[in-house]
Protein backbone atom coordinates (compact mmCIF):
# COMPACT_ATOMS: atom_id res chain seq x y z
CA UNK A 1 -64.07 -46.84 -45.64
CA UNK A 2 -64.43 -44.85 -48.82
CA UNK A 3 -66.79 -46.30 -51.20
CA UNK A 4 -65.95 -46.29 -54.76
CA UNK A 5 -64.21 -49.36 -54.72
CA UNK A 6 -64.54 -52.89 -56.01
CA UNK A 7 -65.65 -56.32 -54.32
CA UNK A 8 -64.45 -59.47 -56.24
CA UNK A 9 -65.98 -62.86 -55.15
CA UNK A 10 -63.79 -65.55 -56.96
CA UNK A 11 -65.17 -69.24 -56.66
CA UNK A 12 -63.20 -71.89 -57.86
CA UNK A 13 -65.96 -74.83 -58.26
CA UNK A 14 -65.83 -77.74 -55.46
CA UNK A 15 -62.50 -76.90 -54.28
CA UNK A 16 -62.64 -78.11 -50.95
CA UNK A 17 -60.67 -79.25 -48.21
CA UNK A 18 -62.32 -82.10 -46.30
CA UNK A 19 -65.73 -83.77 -45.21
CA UNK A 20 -68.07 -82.22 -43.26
CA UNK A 21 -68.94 -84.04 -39.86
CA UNK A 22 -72.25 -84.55 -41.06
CA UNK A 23 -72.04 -86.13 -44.29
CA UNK A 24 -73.21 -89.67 -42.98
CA UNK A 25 -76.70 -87.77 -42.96
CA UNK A 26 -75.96 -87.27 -46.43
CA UNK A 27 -74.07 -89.39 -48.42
CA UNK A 28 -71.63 -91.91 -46.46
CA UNK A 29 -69.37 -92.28 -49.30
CA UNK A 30 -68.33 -88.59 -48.84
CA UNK A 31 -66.43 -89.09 -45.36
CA UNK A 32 -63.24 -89.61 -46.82
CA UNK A 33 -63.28 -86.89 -49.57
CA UNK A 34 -61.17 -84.37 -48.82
CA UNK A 35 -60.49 -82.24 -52.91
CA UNK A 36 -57.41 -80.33 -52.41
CA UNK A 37 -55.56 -82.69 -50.15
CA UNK A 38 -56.17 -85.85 -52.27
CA UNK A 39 -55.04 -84.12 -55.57
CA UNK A 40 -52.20 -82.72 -54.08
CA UNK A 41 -51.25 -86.58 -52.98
CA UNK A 42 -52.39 -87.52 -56.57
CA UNK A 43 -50.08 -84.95 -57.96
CA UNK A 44 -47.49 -84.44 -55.83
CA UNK A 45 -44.83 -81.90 -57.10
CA UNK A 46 -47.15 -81.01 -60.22
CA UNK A 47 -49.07 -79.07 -57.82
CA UNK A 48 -48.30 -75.56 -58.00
CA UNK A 49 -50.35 -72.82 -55.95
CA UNK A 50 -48.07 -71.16 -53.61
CA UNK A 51 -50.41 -68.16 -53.76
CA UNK A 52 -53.52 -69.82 -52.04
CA UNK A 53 -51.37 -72.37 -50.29
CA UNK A 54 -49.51 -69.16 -48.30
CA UNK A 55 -53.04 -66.86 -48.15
CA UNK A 56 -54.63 -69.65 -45.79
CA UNK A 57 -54.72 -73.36 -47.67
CA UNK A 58 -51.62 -74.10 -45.72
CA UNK A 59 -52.83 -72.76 -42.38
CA UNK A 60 -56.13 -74.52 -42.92
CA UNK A 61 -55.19 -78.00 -43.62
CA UNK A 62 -51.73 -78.36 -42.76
CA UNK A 63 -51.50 -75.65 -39.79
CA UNK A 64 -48.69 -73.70 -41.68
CA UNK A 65 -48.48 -70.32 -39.93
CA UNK A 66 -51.66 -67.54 -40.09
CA UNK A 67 -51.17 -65.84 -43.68
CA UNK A 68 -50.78 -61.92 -43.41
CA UNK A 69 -54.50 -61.61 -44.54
CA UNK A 70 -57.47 -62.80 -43.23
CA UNK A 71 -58.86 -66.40 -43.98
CA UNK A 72 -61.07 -69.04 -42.59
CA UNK A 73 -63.60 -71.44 -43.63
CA UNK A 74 -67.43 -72.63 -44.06
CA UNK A 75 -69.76 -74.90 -43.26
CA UNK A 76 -72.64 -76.14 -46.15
CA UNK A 77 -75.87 -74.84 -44.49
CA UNK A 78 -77.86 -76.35 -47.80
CA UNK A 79 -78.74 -79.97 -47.66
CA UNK A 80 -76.48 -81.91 -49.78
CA UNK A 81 -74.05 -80.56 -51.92
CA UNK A 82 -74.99 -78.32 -55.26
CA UNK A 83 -73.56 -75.58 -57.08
CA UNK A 84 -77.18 -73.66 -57.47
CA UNK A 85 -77.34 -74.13 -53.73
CA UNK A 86 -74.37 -73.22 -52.85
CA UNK A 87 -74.65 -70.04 -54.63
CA UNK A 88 -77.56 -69.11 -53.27
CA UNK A 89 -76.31 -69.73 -50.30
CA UNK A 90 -73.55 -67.96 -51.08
CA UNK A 91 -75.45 -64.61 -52.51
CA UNK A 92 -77.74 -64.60 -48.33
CA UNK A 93 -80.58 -67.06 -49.13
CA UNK A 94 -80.44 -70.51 -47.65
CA UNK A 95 -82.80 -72.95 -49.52
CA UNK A 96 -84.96 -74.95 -47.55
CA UNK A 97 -84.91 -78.37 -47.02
CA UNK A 98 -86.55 -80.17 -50.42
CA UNK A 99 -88.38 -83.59 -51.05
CA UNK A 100 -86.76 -86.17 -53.66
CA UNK A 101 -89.79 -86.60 -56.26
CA UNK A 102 -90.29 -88.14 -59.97
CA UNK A 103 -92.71 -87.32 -62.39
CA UNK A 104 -94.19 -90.27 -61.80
CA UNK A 105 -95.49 -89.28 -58.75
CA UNK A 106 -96.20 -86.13 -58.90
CA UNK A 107 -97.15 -85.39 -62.55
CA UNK A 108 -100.81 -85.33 -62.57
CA UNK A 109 -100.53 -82.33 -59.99
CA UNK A 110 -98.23 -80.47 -62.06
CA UNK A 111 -100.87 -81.12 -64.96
CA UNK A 112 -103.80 -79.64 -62.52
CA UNK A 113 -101.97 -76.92 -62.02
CA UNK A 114 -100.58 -75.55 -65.27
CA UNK A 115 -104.12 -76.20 -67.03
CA UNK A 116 -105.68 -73.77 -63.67
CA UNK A 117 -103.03 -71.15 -64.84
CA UNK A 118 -104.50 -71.71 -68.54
CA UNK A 119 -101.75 -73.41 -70.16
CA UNK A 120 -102.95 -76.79 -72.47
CA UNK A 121 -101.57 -79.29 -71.07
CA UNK A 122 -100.76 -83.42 -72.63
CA UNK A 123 -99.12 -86.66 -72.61
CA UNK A 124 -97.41 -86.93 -75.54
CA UNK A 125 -96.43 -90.91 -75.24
CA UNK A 126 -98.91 -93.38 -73.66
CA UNK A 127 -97.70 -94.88 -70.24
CA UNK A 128 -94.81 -91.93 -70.18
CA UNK A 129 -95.32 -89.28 -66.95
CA UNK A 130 -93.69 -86.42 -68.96
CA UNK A 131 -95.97 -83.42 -69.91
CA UNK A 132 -96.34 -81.41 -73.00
CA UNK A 133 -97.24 -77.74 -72.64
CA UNK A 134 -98.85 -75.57 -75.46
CA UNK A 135 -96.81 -78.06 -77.41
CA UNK A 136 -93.73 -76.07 -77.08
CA UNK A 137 -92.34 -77.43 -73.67
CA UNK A 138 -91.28 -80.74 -71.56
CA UNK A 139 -91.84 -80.94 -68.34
CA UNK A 140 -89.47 -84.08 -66.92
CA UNK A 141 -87.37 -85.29 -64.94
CA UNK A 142 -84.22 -84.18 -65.01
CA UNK A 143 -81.31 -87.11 -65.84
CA UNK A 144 -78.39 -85.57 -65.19
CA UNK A 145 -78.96 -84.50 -61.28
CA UNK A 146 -79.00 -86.94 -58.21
CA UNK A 147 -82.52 -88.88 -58.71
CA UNK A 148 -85.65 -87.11 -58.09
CA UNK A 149 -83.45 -83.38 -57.45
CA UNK A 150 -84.87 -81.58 -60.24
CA UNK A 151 -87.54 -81.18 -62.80
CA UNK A 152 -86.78 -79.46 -65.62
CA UNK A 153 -88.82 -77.15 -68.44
CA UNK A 154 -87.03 -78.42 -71.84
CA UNK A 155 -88.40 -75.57 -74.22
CA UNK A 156 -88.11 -74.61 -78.20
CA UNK A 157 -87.54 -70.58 -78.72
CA UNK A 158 -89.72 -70.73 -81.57
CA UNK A 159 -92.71 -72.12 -80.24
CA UNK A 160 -92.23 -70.49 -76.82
CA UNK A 161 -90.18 -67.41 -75.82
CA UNK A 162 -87.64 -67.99 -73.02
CA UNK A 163 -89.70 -65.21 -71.27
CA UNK A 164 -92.82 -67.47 -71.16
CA UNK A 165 -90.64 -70.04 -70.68
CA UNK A 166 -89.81 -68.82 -67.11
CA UNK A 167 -93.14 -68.02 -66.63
CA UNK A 168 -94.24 -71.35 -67.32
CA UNK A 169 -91.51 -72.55 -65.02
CA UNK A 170 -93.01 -70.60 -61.97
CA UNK A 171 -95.81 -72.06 -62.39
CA UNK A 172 -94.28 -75.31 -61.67
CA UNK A 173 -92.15 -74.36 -59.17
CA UNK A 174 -94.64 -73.00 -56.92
CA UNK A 175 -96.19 -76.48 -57.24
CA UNK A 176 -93.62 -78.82 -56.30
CA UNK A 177 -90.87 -79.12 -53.16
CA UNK A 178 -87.89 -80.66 -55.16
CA UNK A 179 -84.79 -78.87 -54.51
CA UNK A 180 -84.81 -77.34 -57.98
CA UNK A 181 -86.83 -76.46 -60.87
CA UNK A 182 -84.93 -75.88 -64.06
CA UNK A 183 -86.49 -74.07 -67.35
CA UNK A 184 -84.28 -73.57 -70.31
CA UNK A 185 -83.90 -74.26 -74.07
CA UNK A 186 -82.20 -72.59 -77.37
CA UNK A 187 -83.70 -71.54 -80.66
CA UNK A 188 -81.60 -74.51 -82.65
CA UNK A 189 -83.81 -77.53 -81.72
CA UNK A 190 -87.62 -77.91 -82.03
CA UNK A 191 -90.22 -79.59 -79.45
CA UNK A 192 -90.35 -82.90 -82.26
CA UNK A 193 -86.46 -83.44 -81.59
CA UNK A 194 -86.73 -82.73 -77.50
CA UNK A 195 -89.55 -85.41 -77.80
CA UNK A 196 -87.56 -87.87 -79.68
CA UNK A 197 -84.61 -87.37 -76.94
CA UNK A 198 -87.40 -88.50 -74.01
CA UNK A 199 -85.72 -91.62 -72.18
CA UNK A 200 -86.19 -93.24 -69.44
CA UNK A 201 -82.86 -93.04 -67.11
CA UNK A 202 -83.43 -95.08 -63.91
CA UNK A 203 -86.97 -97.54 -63.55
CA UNK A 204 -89.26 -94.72 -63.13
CA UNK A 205 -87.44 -91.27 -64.22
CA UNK A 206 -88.12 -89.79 -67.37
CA UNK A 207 -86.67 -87.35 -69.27
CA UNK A 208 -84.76 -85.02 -72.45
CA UNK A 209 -81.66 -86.63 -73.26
CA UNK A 210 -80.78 -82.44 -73.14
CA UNK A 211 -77.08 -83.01 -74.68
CA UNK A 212 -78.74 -84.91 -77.55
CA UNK A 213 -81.72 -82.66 -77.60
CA UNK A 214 -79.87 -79.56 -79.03
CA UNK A 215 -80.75 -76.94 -77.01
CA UNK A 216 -76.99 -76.29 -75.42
CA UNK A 217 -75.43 -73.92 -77.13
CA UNK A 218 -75.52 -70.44 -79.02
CA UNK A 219 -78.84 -68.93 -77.83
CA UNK A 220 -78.96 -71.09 -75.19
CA UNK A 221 -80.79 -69.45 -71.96
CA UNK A 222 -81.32 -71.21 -68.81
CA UNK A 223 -82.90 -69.93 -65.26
CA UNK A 224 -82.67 -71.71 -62.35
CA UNK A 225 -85.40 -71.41 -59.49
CA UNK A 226 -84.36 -72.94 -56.17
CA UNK A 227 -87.03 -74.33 -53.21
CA UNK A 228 -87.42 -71.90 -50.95
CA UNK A 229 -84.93 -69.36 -52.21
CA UNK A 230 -85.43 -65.72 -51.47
CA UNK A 231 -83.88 -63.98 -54.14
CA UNK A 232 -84.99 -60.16 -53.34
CA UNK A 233 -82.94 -60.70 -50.40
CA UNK A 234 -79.71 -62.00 -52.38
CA UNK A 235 -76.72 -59.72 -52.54
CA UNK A 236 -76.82 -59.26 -56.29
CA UNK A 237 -80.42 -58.27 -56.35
CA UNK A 238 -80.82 -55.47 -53.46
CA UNK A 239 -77.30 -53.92 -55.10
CA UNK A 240 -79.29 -53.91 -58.60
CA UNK A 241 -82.16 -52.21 -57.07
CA UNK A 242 -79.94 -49.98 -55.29
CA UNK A 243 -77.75 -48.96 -58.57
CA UNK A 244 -74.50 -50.93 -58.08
CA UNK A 245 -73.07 -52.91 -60.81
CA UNK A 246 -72.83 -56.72 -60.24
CA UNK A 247 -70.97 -58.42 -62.88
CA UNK A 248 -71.92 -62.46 -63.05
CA UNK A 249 -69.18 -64.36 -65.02
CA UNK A 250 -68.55 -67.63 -65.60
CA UNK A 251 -70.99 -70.16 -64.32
CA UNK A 252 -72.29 -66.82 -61.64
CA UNK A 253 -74.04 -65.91 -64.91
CA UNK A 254 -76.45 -69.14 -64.70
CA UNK A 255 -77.03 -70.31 -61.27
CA UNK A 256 -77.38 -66.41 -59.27
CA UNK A 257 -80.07 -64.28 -60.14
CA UNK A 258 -79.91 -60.59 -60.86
CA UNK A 259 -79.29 -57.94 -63.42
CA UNK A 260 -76.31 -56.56 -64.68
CA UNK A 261 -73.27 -57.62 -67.33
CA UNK A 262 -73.13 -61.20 -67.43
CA UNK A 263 -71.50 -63.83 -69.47
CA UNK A 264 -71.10 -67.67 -68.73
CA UNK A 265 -67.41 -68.10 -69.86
CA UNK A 266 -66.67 -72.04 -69.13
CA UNK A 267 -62.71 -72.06 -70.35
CA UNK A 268 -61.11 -70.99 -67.46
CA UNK A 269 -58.53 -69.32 -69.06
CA UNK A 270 -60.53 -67.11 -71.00
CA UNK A 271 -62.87 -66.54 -67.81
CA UNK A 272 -59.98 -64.95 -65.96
CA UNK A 273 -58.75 -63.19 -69.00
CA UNK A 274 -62.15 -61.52 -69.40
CA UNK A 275 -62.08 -61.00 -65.17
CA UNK A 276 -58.93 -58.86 -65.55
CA UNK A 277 -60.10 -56.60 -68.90
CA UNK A 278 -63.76 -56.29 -66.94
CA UNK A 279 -62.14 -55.28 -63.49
CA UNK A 280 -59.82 -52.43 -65.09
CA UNK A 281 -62.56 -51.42 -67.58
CA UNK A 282 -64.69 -50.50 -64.65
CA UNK A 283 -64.59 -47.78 -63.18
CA UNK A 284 -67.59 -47.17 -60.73
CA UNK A 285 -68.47 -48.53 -57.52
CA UNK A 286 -69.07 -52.67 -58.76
CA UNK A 287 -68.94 -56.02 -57.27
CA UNK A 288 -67.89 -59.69 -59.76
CA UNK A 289 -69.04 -62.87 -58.70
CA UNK A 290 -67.09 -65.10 -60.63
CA UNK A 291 -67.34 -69.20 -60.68
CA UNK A 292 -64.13 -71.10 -61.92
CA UNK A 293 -66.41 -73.84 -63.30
CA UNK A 294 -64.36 -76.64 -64.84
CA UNK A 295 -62.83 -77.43 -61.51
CA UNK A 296 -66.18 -78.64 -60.95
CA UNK A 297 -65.91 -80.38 -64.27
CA UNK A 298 -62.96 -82.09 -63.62
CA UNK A 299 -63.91 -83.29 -60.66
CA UNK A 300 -66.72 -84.96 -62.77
CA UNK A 301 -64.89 -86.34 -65.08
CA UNK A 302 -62.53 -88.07 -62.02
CA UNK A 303 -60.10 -86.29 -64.12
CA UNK A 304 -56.94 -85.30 -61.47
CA UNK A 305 -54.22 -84.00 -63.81
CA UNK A 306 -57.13 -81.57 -65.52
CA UNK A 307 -58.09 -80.46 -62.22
CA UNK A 308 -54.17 -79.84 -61.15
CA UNK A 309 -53.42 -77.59 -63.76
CA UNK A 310 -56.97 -75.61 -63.59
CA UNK A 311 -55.80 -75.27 -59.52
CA UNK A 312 -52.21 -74.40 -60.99
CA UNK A 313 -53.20 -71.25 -63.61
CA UNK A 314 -56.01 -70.27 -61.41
CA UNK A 315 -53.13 -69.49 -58.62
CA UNK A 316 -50.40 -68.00 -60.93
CA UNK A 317 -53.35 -65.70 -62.64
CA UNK A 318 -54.43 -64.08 -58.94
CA UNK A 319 -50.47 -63.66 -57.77
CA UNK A 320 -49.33 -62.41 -61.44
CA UNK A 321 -52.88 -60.45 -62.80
CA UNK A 322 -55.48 -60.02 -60.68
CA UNK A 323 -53.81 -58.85 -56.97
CA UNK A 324 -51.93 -56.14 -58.82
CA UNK A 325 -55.14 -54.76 -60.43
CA UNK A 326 -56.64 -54.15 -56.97
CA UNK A 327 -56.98 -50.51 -55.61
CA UNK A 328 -56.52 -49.30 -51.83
CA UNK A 329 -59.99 -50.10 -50.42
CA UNK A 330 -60.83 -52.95 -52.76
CA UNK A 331 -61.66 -56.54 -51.13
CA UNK A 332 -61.12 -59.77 -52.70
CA UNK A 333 -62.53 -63.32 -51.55
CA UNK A 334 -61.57 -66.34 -52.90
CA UNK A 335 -63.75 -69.44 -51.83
CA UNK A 336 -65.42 -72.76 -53.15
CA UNK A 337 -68.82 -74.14 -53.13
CA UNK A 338 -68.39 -77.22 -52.10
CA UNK A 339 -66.17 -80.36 -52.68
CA UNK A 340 -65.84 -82.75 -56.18
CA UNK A 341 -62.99 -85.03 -55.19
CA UNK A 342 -61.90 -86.78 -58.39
CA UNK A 343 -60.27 -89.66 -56.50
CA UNK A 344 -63.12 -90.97 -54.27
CA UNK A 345 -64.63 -93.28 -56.46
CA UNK A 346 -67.83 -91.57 -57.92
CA UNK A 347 -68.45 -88.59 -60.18
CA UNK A 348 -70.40 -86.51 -58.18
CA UNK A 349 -70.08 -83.18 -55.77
CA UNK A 350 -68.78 -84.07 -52.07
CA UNK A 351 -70.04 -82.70 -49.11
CA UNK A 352 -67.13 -80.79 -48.01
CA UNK A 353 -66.11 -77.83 -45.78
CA UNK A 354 -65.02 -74.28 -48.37
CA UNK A 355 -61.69 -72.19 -47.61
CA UNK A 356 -62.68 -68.32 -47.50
CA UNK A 357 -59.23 -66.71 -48.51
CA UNK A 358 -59.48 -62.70 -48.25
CA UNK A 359 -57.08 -59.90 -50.01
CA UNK A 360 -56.92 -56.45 -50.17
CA UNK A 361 -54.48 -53.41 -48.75
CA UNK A 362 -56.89 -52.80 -45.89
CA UNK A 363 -57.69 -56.10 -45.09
CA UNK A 364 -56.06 -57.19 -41.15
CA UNK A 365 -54.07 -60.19 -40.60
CA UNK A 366 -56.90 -62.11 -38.82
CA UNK A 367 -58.83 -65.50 -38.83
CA UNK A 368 -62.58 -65.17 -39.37
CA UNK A 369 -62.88 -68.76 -38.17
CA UNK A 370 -65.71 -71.50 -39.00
CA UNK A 371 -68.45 -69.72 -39.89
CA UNK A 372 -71.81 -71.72 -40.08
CA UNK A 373 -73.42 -70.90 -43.28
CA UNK A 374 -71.51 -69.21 -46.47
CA UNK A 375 -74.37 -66.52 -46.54
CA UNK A 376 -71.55 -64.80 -44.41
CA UNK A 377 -70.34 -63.77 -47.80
CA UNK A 378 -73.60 -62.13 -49.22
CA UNK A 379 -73.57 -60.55 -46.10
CA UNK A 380 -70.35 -58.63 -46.20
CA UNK A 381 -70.61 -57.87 -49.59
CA UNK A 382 -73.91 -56.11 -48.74
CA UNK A 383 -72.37 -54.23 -45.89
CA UNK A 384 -68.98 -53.18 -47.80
CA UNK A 385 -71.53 -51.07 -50.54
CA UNK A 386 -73.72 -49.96 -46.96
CA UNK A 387 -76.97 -51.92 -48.79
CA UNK A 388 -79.91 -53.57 -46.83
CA UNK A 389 -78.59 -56.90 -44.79
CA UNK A 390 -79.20 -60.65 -47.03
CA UNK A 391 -81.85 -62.68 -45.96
CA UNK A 392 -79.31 -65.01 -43.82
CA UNK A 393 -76.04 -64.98 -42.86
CA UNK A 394 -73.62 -62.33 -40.92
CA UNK A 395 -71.11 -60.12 -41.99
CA UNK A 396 -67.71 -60.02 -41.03
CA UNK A 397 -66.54 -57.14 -42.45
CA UNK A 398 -65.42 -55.09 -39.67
CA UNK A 399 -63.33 -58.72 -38.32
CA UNK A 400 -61.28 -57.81 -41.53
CA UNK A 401 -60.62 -54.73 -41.75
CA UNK A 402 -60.28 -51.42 -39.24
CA UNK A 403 -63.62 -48.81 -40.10
């Protein structure tokens, strides 16, 4: 195959298509989710996506003949059911197996630690387990995640450079086995209003109110550091070292690690807009790793029509824009992360098997089956630019298209 071409990884956020066999180890209420099916019930004839439905959706879950490209599907290989995860998963790094824990438990550890790396460390309320560092930054639980998944770094940019920030979030990773440590903040809030948005969620977890606490927004910068995760050994990191472009849009630009154009587009239909002007624009050997995120946030918000007309424009956008734009040897997958079924009953992600739909001129008419972790992806895309292997996962590259 001729290199100087493009590799487009499209996720559209916890779009998936059933329970996986072992989500009673998990979460029990996740046995009957099933995403696409039970909108498509919800919705009937308002559901719209031919395009997907005929490149493998069909054959998947309704065993519709084999599309003329290649398709299959994926297990979860991270415990649970997470977007970070799943992307890092996703980009050849499987996270290891993490620990629930509150700062409760484990905040007098954290405290040992950050004062040994020569940070000054206090509790700013009496009987409260949150921690105050260099009286720029929160360390606390975070409310928003399943209980005890994540602590988070709440920081002011005035008082504390995002920079240090991640520095100081390290620190604390390197100290604790929760599945994820989370250090962010924005230069429009100040460590006296992220203290007055400490509450106490659940008996026991403390943390920043982070909506109320006025860090989301312009200047906003967030990084992510997962348990376990080797991130020199992600796709879009070994193709930045070895001079390839990666472009991260949409929610890509947050939760995977590299260097590189990114921007964290949340309106989907200014996300693909921005996809399409990007993809002709460049011109060079690149790969995009794009995440559809308010699927995700419509499964949140239990919200089915939202999520039926995201699925809908989504579809028409890759038949209508995006296919078109694609030259001879370029490769296009189109996946999920996991599952967010609005009509199960409960707001969160669901533990479900992803569709792996593939396009391009050169790709074969072929089924690449169930494959066992989705770090198959980070895999081929490392093998389509000829770039060292991912930490995990196996390529299937030449089960798609003739060398």
């Amino acid at each position: 195959m001729t290199i100087m071409a493009k590799m487009t990884l499209i996720v559209i956020d916890s779009f998936g298509i059933g329970a996986m066999e072992d989500c009673t180890d998990y979460q029990p209420s996740d046995c009957t989710a099933n995403t696409f099916d039970h909108i498509r019930k919800a919705k009937k004839d308002d559901l719209k996506i031919p395009y997907m439905y005929g490149a493998g959706i069909g054959t998947l879950v309704d065993n519709q003949p084999a599309p003329q490209k290649a398709y299959g599907y994926s297990k979860l290989a991270h415990h649970g059911a997470d977007t970070y995860l799943g992307h890092q998963e996703i980009a050849g790094s499987c996270p290891k197996k993490s620990t629930k824990r509150l700062m409760k438990d484990i905040h007098s550890y954290i405290k040992t630690a950050l004062e040994n790396a020569g940070y000054h460390v206090a509790y700013p309320f009496t009987n409260c387990p949150i921690l105050l560092v260099n009286n720029a930054a929160v360390v606390a639980d975070n409310l928003e995640s399943a209980y005890g998944n994540i602590i988070n770094i709440t920081a002011d940019f005035k008082q504390l450079p995002f920079k240090e920030v991640k520095k100081l979030g390290q620190v604390v990773r390197a100290h604790v086995d929760t599945t994820r440590v989370i250090a962010f903040g924005g230069p429009y809030t100040s460590v006296e209003h992220i203290l007055a948005c400490v509450e106490e969620k659940h008996r026991g977890q403390w943390g920043v109110n982070t909506p109320k606490a006025n860090v989301y927004g312009e200047g906003y910068r967030v990084f992510h550091m997962g348990y376990g995760v080797e991130i020199e050994k992600q796709f879009p990191v070994i193709a930045a070292n070895h001079g390839i472009t990666v472009h991260r849009l949409g929610k890509t630009a947050d939760v995977l690690h590299g260097e590189g154009p990114a921007n964290p587009i949340v309106n989907t239909s200014n996300l693909l807009n921005y996809v399409g002007e990007c993809y002709q624009r460049e011109e060079e050997d690149a790969a995009f790793l794009v995440n559809i995120q308010e699927t995700d946030l419509a499964g949140h918000a239990q919200d089915v029509d939202w999520y039926c007309d995201l699925l809908n424009e989504t579809d028409k956008w890759l038949s209508d824009i995006f296919i078109p734009l694609m030259r001879e040897d370029d490769i296009l997958i189109v996946m999920a992360d996991h599952g967010n079924d609005p009509t199960i009953g409960h707001a969160n992600h669901t533990r479900e098997y992803v569709p792996i739909l593939i396009f391009g001129e050169k790709v074969k008419k072929t089924t690449i089956g169930l494959r066992n972790t989705m770090a198959d992806v980070g895999a081929t895309f490392c093998e389509f630019f000829h770039l060292p292997p991912t930490a995990e996962g196996r390529s299937f590259l030449s089960e798609i298209i003739d060398k």
